[in-house]
N, C-alpha and C. Protein backbone atom coordinates (compact mmCIF):
# COMPACT_ATOMS: atom_id res chain seq x y z
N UNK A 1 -11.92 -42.54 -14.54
CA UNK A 1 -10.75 -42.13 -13.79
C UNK A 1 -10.76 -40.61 -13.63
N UNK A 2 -10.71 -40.01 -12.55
CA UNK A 2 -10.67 -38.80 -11.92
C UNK A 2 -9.12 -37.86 -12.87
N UNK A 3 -9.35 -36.73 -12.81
CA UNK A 3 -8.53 -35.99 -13.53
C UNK A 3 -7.94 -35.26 -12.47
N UNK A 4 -6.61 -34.88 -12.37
CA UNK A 4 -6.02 -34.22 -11.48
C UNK A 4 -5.50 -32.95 -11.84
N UNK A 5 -6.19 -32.00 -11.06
CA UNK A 5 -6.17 -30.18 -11.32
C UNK A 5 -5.02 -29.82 -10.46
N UNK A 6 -4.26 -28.66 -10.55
CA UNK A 6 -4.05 -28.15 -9.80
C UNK A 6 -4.00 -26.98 -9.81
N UNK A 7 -4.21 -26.28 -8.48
CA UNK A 7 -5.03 -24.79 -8.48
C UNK A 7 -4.04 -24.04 -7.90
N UNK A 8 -3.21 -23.04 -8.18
CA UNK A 8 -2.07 -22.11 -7.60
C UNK A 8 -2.35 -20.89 -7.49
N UNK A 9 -3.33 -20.33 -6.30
CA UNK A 9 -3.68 -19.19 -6.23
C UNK A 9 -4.19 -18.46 -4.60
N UNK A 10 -3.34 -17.48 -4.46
CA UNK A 10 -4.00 -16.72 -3.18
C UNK A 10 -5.39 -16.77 -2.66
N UNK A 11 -6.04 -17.10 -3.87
CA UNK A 11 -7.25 -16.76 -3.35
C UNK A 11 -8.17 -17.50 -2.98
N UNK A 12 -9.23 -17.41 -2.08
CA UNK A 12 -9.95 -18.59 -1.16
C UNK A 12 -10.99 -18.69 -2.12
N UNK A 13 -11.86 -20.00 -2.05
CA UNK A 13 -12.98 -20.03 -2.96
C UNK A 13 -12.79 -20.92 -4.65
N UNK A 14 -11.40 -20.61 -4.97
CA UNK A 14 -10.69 -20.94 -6.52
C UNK A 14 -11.22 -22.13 -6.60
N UNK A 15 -11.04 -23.28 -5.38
CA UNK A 15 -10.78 -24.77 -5.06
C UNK A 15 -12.69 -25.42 -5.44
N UNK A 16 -13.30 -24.53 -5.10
CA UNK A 16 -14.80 -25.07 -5.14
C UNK A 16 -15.09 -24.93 -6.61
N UNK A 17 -14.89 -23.83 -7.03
CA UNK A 17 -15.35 -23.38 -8.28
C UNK A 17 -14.70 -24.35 -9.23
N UNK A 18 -13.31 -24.74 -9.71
CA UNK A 18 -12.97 -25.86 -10.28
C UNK A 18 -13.56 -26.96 -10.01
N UNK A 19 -13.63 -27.81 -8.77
CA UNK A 19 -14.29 -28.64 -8.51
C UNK A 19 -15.84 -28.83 -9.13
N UNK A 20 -16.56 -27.60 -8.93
CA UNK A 20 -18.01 -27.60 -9.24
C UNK A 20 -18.00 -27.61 -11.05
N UNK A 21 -16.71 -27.28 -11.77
CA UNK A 21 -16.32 -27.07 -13.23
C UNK A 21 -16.03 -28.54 -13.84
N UNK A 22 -15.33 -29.30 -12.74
CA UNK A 22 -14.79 -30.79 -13.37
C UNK A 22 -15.06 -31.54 -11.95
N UNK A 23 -16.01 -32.30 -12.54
CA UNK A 23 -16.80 -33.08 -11.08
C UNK A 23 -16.09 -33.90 -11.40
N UNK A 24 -15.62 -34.55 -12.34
CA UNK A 24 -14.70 -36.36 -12.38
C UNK A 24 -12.96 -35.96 -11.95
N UNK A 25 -12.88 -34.84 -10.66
CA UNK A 25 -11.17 -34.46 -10.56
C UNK A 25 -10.97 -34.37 -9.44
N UNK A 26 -9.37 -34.61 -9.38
CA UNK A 26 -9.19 -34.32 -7.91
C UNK A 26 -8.08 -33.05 -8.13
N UNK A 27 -8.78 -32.06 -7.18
CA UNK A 27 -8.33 -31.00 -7.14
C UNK A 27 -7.49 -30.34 -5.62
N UNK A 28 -5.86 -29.92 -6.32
CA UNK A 28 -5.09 -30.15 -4.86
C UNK A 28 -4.83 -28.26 -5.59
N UNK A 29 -4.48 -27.49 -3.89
CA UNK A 29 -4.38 -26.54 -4.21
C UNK A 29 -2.86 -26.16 -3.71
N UNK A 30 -1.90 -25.39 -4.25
CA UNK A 30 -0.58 -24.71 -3.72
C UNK A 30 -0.87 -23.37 -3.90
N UNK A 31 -0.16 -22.51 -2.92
CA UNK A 31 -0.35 -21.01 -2.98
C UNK A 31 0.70 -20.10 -3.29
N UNK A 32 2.44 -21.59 -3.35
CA UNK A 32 3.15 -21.00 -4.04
C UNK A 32 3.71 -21.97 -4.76
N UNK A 33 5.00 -21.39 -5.35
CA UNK A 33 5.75 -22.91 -6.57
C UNK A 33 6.34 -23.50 -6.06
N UNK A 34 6.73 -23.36 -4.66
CA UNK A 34 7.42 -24.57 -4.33
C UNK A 34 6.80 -25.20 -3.91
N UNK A 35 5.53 -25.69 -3.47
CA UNK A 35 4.45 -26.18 -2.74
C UNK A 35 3.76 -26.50 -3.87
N UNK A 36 3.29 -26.30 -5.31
CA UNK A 36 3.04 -27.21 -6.65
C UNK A 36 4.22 -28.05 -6.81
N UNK A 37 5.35 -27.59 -6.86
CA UNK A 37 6.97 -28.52 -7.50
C UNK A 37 6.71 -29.85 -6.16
N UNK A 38 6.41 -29.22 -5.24
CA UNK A 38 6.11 -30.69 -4.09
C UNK A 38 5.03 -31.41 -3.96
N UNK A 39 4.39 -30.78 -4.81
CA UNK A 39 3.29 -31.61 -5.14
C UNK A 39 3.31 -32.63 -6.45
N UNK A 40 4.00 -32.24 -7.29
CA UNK A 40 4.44 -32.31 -8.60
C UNK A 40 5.21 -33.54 -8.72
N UNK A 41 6.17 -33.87 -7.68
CA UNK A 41 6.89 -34.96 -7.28
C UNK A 41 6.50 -35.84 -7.29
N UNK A 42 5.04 -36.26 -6.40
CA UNK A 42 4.50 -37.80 -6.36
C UNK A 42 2.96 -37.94 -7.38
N UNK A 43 2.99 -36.82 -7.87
CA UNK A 43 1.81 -37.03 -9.32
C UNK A 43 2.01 -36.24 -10.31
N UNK A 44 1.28 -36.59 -10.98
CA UNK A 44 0.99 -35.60 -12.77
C UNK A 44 -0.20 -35.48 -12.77
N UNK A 45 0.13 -33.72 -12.54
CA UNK A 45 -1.42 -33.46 -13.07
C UNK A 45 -1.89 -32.62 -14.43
N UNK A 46 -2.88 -32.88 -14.88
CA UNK A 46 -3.34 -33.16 -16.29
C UNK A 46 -3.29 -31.41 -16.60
N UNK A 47 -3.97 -30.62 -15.68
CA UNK A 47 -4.46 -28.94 -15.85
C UNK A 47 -3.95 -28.12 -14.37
N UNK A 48 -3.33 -27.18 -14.57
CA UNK A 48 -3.17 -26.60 -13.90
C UNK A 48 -3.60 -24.59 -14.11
N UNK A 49 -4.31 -24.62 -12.87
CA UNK A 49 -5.36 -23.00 -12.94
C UNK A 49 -4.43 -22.00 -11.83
N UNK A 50 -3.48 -21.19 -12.78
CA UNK A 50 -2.38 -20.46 -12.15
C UNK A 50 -3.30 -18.98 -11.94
N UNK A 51 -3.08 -18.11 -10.50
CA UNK A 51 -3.04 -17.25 -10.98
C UNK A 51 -1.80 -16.24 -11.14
N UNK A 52 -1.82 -15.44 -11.97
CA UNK A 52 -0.67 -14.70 -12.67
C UNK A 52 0.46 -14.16 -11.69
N UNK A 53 -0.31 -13.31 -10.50
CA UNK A 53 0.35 -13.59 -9.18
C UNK A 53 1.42 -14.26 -8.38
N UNK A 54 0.97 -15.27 -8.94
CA UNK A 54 1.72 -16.33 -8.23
C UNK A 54 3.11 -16.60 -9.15
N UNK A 55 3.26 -16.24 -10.32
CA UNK A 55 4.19 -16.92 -11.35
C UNK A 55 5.20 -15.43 -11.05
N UNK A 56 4.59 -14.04 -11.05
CA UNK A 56 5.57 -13.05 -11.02
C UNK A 56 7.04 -13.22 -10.42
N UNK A 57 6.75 -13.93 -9.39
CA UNK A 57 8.67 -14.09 -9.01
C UNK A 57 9.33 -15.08 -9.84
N UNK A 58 8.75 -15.89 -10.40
CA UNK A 58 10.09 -16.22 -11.29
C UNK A 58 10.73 -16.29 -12.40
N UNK A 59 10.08 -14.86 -13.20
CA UNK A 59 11.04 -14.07 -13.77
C UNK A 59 10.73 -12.67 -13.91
N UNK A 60 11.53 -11.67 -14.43
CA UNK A 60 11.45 -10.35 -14.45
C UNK A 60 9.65 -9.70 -14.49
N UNK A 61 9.27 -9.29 -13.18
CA UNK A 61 7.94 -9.09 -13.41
C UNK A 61 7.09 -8.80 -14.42
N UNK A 62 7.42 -8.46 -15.80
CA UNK A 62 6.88 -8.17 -16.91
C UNK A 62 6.87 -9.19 -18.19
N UNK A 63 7.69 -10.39 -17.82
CA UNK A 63 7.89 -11.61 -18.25
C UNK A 63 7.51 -12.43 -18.46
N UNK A 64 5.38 -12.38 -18.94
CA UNK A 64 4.77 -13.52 -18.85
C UNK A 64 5.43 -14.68 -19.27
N UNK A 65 6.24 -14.71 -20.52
CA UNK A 65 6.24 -15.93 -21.03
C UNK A 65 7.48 -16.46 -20.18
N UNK A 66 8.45 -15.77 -20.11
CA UNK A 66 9.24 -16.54 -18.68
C UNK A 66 8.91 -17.10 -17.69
N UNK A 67 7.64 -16.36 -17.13
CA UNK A 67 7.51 -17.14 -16.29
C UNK A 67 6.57 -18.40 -16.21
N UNK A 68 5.99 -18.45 -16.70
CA UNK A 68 5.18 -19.61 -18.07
C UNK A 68 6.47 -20.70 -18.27
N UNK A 69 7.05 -20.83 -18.95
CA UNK A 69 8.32 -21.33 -19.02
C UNK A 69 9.16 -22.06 -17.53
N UNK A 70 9.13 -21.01 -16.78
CA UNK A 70 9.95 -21.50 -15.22
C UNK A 70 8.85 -22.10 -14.58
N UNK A 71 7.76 -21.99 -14.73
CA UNK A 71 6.41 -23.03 -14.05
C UNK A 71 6.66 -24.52 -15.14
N UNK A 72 6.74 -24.46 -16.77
CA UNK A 72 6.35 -25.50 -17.02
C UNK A 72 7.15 -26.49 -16.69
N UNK A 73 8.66 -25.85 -16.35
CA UNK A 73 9.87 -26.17 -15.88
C UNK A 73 9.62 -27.13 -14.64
N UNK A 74 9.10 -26.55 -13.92
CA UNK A 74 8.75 -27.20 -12.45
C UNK A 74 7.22 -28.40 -12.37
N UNK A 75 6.37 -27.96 -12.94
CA UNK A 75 5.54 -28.74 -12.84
C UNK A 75 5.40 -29.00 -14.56
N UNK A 76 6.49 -30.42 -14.95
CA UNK A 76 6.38 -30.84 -16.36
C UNK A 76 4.69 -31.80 -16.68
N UNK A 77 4.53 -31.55 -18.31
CA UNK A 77 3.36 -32.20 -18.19
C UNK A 77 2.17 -31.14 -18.00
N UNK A 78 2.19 -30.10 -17.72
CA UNK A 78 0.56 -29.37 -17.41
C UNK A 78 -0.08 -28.79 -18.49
N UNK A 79 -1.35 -29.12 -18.62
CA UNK A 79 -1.65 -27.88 -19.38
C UNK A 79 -2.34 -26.93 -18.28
N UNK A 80 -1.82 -25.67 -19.17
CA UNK A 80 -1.65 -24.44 -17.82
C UNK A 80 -3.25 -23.13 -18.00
N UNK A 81 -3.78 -22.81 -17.59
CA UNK A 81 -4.81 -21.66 -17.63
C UNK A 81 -4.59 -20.58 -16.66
N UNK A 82 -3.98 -19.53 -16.88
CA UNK A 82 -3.53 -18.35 -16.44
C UNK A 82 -4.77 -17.55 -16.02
N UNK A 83 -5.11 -17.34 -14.67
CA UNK A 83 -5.91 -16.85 -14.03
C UNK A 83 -5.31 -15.00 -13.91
N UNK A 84 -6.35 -14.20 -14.56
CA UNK A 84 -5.97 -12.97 -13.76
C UNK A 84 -7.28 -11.82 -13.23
N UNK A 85 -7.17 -10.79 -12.75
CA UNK A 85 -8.14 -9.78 -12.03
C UNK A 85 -8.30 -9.59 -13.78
N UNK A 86 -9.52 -8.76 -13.74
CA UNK A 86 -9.98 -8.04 -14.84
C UNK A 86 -9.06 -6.88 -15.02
N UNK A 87 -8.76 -6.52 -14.00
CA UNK A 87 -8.23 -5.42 -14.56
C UNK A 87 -6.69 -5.47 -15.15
N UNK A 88 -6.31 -6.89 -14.70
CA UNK A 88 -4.58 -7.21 -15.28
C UNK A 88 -4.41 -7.53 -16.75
N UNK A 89 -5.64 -7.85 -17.26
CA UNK A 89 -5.76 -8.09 -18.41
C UNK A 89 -5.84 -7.29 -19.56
């Protein structure tokens, strides 16, 4: 049975590289949270590959774990892997 990813990130390319990482998955991509939360609705998916980017609006920009929190909020069920630039880290 196929594993279901989901990939939340600006950036083009993210979608292959998971795929080529977990060949037994199906991998759906959103570029923001309301577009995972609508995705989120008619499945559960197992992993989700955020990048950090994407989580900043929903809470105080310096707020990882808030906003960690307001994602797990929306898409219940994930385990989450926080994507960032080298240099955010």
């Amino acid at each position: 049975m196929a594993i279901k990813i989901l990939v939340m990130t600006p950036e083009a390319g993210v979608k292959k590289v998971v795929e080529a990482s977990f060949r037994d998955s199906h991998v759906h991509v959103a570029r923001r949270v309301d577009e995972a939360q609508a995705l989120a609705v008619d499945q559960r998916f197992e992993y989700a590959f955020v990048d950090v980017s994407v989580l900043r609006p929903l809470a105080d920009h310096d707020d990882h774990e808030g906003c960690l929190h307001a994602f797990r909020q929306s898409v219940p069920g994930v385990r989450v892997v926080v994507l960032s630039a080298q240099k955010g880290i």
